[in-house]
C-alpha atoms as a PDB file:
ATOM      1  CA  UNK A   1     -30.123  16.956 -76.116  1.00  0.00           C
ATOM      2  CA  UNK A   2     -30.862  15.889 -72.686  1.00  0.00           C
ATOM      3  CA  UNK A   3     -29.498  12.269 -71.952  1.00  0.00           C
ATOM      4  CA  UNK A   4     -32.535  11.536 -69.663  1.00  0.00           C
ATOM      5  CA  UNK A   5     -35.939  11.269 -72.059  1.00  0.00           C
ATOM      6  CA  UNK A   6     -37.839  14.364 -71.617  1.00  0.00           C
ATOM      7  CA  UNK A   7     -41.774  14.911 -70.634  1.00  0.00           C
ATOM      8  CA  UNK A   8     -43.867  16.707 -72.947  1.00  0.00           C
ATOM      9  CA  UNK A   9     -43.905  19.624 -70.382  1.00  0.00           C
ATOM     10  CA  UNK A  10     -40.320  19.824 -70.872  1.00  0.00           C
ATOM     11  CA  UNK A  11     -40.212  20.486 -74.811  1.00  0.00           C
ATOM     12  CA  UNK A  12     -39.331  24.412 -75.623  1.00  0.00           C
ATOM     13  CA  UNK A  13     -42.488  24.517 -77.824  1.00  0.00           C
ATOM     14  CA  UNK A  14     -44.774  22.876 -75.204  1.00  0.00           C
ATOM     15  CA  UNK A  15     -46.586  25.957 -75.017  1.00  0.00           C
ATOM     16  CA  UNK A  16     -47.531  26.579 -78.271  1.00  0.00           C
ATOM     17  CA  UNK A  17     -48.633  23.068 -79.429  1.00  0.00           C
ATOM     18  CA  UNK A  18     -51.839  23.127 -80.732  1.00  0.00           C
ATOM     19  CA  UNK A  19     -53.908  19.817 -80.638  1.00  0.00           C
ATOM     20  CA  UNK A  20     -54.447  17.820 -83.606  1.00  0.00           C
ATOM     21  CA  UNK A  21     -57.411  15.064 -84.087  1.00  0.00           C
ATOM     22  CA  UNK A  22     -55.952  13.835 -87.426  1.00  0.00           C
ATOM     23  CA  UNK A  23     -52.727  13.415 -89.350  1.00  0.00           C
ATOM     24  CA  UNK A  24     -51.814  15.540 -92.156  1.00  0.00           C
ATOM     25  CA  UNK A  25     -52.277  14.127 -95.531  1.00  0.00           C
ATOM     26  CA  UNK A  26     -49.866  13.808 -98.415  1.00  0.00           C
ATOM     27  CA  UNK A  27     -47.234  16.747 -99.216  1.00  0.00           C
ATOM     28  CA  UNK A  28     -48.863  19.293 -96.529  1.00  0.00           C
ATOM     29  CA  UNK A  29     -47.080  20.207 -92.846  1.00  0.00           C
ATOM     30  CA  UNK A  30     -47.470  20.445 -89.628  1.00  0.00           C
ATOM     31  CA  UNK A  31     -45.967  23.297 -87.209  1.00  0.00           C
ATOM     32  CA  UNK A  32     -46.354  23.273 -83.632  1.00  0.00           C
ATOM     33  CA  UNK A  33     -48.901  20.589 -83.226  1.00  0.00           C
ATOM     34  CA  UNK A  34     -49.838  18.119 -80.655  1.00  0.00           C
ATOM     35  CA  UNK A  35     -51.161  14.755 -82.088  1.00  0.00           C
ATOM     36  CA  UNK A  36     -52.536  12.879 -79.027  1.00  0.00           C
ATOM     37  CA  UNK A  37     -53.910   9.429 -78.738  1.00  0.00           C
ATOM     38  CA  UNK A  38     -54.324   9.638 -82.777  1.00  0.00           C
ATOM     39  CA  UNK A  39     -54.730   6.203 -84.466  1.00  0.00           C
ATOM     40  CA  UNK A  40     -55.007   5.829 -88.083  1.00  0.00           C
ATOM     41  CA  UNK A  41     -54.687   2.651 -90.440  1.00  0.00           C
ATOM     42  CA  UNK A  42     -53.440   2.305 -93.879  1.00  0.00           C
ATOM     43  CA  UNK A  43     -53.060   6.235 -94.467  1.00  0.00           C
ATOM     44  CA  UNK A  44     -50.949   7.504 -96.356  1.00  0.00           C
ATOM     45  CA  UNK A  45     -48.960  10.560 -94.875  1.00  0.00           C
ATOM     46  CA  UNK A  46     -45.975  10.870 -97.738  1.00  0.00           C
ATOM     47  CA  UNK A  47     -44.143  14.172 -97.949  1.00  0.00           C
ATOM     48  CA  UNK A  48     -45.211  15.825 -95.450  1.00  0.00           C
ATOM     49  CA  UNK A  49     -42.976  18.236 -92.776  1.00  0.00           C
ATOM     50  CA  UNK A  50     -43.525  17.855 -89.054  1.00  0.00           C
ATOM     51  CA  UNK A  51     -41.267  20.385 -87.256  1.00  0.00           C
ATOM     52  CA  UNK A  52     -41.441  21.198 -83.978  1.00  0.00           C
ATOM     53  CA  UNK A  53     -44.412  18.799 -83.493  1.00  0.00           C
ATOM     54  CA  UNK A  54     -44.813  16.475 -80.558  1.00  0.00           C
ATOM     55  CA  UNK A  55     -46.529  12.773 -80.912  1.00  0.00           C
ATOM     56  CA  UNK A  56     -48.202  11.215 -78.072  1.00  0.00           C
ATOM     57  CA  UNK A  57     -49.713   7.815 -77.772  1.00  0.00           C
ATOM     58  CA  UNK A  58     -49.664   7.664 -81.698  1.00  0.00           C
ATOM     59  CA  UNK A  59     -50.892   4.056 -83.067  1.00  0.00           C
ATOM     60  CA  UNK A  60     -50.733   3.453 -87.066  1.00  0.00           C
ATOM     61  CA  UNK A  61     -51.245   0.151 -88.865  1.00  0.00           C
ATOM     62  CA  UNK A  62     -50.209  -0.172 -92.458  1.00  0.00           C
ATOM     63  CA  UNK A  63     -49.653   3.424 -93.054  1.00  0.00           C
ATOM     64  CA  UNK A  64     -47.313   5.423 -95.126  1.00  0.00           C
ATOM     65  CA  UNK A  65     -45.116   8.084 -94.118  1.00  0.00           C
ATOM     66  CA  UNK A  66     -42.479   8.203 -96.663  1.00  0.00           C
ATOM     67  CA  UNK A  67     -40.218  10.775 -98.045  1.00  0.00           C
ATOM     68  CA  UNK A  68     -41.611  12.990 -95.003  1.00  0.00           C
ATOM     69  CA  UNK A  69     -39.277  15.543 -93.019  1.00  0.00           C
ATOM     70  CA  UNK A  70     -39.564  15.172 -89.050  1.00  0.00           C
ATOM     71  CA  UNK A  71     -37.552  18.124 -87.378  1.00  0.00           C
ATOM     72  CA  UNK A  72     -37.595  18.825 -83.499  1.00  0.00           C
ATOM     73  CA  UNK A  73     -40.023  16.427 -82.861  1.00  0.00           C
ATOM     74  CA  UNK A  74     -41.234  14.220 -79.634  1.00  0.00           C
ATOM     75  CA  UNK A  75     -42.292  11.295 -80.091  1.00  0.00           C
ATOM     76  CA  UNK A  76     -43.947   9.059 -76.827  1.00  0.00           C
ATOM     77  CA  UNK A  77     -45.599   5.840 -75.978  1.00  0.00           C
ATOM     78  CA  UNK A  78     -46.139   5.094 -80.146  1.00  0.00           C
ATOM     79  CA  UNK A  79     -46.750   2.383 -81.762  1.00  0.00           C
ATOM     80  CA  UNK A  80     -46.137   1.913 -85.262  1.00  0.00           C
ATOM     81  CA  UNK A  81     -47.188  -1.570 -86.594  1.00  0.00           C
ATOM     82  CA  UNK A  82     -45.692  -2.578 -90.505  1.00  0.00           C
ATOM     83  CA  UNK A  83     -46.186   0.158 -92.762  1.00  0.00           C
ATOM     84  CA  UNK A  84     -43.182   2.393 -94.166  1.00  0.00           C
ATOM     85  CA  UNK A  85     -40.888   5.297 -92.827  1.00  0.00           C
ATOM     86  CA  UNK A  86     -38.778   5.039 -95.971  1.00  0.00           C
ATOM     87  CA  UNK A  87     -36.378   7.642 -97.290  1.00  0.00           C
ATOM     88  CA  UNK A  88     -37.828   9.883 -94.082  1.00  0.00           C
ATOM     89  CA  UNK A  89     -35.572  12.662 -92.543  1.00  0.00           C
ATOM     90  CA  UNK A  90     -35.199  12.878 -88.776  1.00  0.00           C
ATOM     91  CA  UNK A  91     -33.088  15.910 -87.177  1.00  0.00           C
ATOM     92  CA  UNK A  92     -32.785  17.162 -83.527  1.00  0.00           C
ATOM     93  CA  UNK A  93     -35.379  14.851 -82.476  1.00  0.00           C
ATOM     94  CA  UNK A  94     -36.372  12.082 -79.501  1.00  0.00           C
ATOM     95  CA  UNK A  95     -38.807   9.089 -79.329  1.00  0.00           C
ATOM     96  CA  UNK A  96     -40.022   7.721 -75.974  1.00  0.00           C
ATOM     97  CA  UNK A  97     -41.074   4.191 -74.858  1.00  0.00           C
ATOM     98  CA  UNK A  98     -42.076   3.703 -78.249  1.00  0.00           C
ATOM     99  CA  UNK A  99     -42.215   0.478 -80.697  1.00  0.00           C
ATOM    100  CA  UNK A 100     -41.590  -0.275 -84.266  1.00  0.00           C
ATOM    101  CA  UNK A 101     -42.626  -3.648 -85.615  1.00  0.00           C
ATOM    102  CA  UNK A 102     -42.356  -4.635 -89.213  1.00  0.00           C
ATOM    103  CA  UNK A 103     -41.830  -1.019 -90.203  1.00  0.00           C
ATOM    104  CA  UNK A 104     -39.828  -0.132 -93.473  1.00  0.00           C
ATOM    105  CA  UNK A 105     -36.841   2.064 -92.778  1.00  0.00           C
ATOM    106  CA  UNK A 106     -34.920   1.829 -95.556  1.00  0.00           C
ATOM    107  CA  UNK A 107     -33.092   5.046 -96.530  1.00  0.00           C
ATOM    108  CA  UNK A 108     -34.232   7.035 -93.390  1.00  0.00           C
ATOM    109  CA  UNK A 109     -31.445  10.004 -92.387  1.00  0.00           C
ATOM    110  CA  UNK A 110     -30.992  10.403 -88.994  1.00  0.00           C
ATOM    111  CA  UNK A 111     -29.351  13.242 -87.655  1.00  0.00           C
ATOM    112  CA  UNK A 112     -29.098  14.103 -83.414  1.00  0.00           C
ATOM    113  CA  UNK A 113     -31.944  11.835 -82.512  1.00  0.00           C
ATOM    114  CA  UNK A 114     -31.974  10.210 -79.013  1.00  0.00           C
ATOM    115  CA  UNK A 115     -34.463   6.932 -78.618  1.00  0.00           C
ATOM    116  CA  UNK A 116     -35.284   5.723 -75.378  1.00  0.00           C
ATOM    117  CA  UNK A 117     -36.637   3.028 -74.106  1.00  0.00           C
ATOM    118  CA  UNK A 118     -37.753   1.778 -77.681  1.00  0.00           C
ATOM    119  CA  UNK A 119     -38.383  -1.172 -79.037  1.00  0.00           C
ATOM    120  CA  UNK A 120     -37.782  -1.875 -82.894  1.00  0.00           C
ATOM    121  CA  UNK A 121     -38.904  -5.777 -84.149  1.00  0.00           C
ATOM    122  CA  UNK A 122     -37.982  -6.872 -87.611  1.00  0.00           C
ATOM    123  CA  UNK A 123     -37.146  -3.444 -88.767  1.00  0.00           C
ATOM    124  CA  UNK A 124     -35.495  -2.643 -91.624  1.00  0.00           C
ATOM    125  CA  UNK A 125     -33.038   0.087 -91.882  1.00  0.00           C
ATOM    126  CA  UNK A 126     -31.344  -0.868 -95.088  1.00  0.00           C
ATOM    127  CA  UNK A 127     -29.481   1.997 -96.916  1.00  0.00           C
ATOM    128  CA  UNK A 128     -30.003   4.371 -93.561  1.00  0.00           C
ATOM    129  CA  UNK A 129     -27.500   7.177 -92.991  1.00  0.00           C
ATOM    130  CA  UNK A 130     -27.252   7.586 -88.983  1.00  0.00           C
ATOM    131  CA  UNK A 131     -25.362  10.071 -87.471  1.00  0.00           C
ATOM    132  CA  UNK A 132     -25.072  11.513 -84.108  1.00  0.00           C
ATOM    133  CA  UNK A 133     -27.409   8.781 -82.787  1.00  0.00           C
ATOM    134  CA  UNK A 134     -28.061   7.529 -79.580  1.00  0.00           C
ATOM    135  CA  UNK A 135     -30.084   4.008 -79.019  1.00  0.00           C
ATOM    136  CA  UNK A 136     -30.403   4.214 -74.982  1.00  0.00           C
ATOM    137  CA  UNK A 137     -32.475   1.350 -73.206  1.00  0.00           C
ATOM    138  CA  UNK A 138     -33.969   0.009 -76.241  1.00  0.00           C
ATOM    139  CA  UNK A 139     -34.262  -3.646 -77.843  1.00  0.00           C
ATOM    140  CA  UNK A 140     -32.981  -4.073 -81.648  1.00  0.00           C
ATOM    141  CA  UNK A 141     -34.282  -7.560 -82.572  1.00  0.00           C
ATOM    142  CA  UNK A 142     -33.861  -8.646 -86.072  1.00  0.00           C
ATOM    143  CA  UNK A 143     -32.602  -5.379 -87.303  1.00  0.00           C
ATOM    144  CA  UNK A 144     -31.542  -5.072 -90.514  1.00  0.00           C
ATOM    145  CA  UNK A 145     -28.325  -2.468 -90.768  1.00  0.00           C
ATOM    146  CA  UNK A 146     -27.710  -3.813 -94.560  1.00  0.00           C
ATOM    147  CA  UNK A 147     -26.082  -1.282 -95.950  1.00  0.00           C
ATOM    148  CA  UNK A 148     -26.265   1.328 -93.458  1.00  0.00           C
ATOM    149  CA  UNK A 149     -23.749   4.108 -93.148  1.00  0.00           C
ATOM    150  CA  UNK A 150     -23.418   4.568 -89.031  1.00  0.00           C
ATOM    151  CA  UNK A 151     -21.216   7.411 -88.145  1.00  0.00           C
ATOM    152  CA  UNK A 152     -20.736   8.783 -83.889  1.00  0.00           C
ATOM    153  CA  UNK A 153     -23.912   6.038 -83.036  1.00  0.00           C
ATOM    154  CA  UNK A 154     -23.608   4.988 -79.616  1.00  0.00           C
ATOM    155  CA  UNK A 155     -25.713   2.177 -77.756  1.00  0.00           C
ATOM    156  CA  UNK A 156     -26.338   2.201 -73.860  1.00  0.00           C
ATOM    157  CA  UNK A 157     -28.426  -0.358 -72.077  1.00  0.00           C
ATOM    158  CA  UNK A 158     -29.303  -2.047 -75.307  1.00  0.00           C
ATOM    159  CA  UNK A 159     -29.793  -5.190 -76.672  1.00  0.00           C
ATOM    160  CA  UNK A 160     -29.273  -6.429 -79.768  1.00  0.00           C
ATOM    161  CA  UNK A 161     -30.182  -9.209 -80.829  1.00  0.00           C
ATOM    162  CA  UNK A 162     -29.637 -10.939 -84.718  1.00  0.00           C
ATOM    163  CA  UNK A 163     -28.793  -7.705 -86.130  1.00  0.00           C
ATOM    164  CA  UNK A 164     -27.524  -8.061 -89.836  1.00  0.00           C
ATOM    165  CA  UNK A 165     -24.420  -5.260 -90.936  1.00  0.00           C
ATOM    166  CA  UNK A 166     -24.213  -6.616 -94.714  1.00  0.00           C
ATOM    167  CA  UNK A 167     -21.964  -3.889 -96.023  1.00  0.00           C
ATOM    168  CA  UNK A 168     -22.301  -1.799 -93.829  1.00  0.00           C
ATOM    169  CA  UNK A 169     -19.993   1.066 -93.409  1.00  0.00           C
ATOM    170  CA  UNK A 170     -19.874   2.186 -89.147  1.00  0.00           C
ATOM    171  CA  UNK A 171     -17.383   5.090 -87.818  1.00  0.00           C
ATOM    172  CA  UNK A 172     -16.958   6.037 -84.735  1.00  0.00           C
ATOM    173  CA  UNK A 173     -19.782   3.541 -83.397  1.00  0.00           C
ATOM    174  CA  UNK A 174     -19.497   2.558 -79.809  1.00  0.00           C
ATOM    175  CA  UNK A 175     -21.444  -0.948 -78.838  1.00  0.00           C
ATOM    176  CA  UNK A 176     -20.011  -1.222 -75.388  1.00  0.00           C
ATOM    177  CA  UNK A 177     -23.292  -0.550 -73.283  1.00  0.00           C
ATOM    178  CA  UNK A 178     -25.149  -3.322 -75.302  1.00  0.00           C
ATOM    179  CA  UNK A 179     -26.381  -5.540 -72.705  1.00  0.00           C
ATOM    180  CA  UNK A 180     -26.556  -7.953 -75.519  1.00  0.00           C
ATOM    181  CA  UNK A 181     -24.445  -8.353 -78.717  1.00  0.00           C
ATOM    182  CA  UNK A 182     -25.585 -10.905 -81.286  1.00  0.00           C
ATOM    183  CA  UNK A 183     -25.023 -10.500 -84.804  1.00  0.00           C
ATOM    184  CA  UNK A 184     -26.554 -12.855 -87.517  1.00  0.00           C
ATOM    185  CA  UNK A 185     -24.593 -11.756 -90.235  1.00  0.00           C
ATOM    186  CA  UNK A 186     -21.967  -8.923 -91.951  1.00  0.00           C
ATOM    187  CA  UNK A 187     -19.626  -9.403 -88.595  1.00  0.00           C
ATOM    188  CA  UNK A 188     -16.810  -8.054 -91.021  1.00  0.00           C
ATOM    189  CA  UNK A 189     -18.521  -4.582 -91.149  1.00  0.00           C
ATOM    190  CA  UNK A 190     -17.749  -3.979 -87.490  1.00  0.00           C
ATOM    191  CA  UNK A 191     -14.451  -2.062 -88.395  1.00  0.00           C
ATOM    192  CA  UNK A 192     -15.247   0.988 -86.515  1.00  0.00           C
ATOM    193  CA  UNK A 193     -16.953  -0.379 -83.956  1.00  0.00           C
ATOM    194  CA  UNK A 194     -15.606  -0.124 -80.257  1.00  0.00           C
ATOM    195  CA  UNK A 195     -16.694  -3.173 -78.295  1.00  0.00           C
ATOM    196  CA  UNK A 196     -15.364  -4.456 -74.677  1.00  0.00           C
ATOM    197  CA  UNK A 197     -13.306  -7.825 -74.349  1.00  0.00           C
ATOM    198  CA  UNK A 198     -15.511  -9.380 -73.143  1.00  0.00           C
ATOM    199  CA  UNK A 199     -18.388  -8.658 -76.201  1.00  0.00           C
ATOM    200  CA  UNK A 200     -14.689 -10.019 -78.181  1.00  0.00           C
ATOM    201  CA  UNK A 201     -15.152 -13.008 -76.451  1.00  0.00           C
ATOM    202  CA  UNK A 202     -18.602 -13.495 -76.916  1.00  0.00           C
ATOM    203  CA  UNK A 203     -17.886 -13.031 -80.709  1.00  0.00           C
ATOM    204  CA  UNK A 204     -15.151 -15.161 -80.734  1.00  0.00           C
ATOM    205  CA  UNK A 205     -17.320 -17.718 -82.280  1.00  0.00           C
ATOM    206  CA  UNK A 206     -18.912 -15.882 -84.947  1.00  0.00           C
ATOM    207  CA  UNK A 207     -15.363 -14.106 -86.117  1.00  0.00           C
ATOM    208  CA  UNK A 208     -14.296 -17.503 -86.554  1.00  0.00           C
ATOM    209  CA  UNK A 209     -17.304 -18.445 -88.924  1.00  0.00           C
ATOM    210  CA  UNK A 210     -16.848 -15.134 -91.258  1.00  0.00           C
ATOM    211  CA  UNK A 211     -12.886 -15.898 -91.265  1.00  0.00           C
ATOM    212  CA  UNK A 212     -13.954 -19.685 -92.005  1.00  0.00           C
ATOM    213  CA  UNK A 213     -12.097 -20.790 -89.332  1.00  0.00           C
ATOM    214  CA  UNK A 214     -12.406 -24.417 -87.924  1.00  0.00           C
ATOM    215  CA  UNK A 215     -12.453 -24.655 -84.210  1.00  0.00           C
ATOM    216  CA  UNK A 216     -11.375 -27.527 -82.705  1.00  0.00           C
ATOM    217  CA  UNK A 217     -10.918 -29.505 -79.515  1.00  0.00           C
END
């Protein structure tokens, strides 16, 4: 997958997207189609499979989208506001300048997905399994990684900021392009992280803390 995000032009199956007014409802799919400017509010969208489908301006409130499959899919300018991705599956996929605010993660699989440019806010990826995962120019604010397994998950041009890694397990993960590092709890978890010296530094602090280490003068 390209490491620059890609225009809708660009997708392999740009040319056989067919445009959608309206999501799919519960346990149906979705092949080849182009949901554009679509806004919906507390639907419910559970179970469904989305492959090779590209999502542009999307805007949900409230809505449900769990236990749904999302495979070579594109997702742009979105915003998804509370509501629940929860025990989703996300392969060979990319979302674009897109935000996620109060949205229910937990148990998500991620396999090859790029995100650029996206914002997440209070998100909770609790029991996620991420592999292969790229987080390039986005913001992580109060992120929850409790329990996460992170395996090959890189981070360029990022910031995090008050992510929690409460048991956590993370191989492989490489934090050094975070323009911003703060963790607000489950610094332990970071064996298998790769961070820069001066990130160590920064995190001097907060080691200390979890070690219960007094600092003093």
């Amino acid at each position: 997958m390209s490491d620059s995000p890609r225009a809708l032009a660009d997708l392999p199956y740009a040319e056989y997207l067919e445009r959608r007014s309206a999501l799919p409802e519960c346990d149906d799919s979705a092949d080849c189609a182009l949901f554009d400017g679509v806004e919906a509010t507390d639907l419910a969208v559970k179970g469904v499979r989305f492959t090779e489908c590209a999502f542009d301006a999307l805007r949900t409130t409230a809505s449900s989208f769990q236990s749904s499959h999302f495979s070579e899919v594109w997702v742009h300018g979105s915003q998804f506001v509370s509501g629940t991705f929860a025990d989703t599956s996300w392969q060979n996929s990319e979302l674009v300048t897109s935000s996620f605010a109060g949205v229910e993660m937990h148990g998500v699989t991620f396999r090859r997905v790029v995100f650029h440019n996206c914002k997440f806010d209070s998100v909770n990826f609790r029991s996620a399994r991420m592999r292969d995962v790229t987080f390039a120019d986005c913001v992580l604010r109060d992120t929850d990684f409790g329990g996460a397994s992170l395996e090959r998950v890189s981070v360029t041009g990022s910031e995090l900021a008050g992510i929690k890694l409460d048991h956590a397990t993370l191989k492989d993960v490489d934090l050094r392009g975070a323009t911003r590092l703060s963790i607000a709890s489950g610094t332990e978890r970071l064996g298998g992280a790769m961070i820069t010296p001066l990130q160590l530094v920064e995190l001097a602090p907060v080691f200390a803390r979890a070690l219960g280490v007094l600092v003093r003068d």
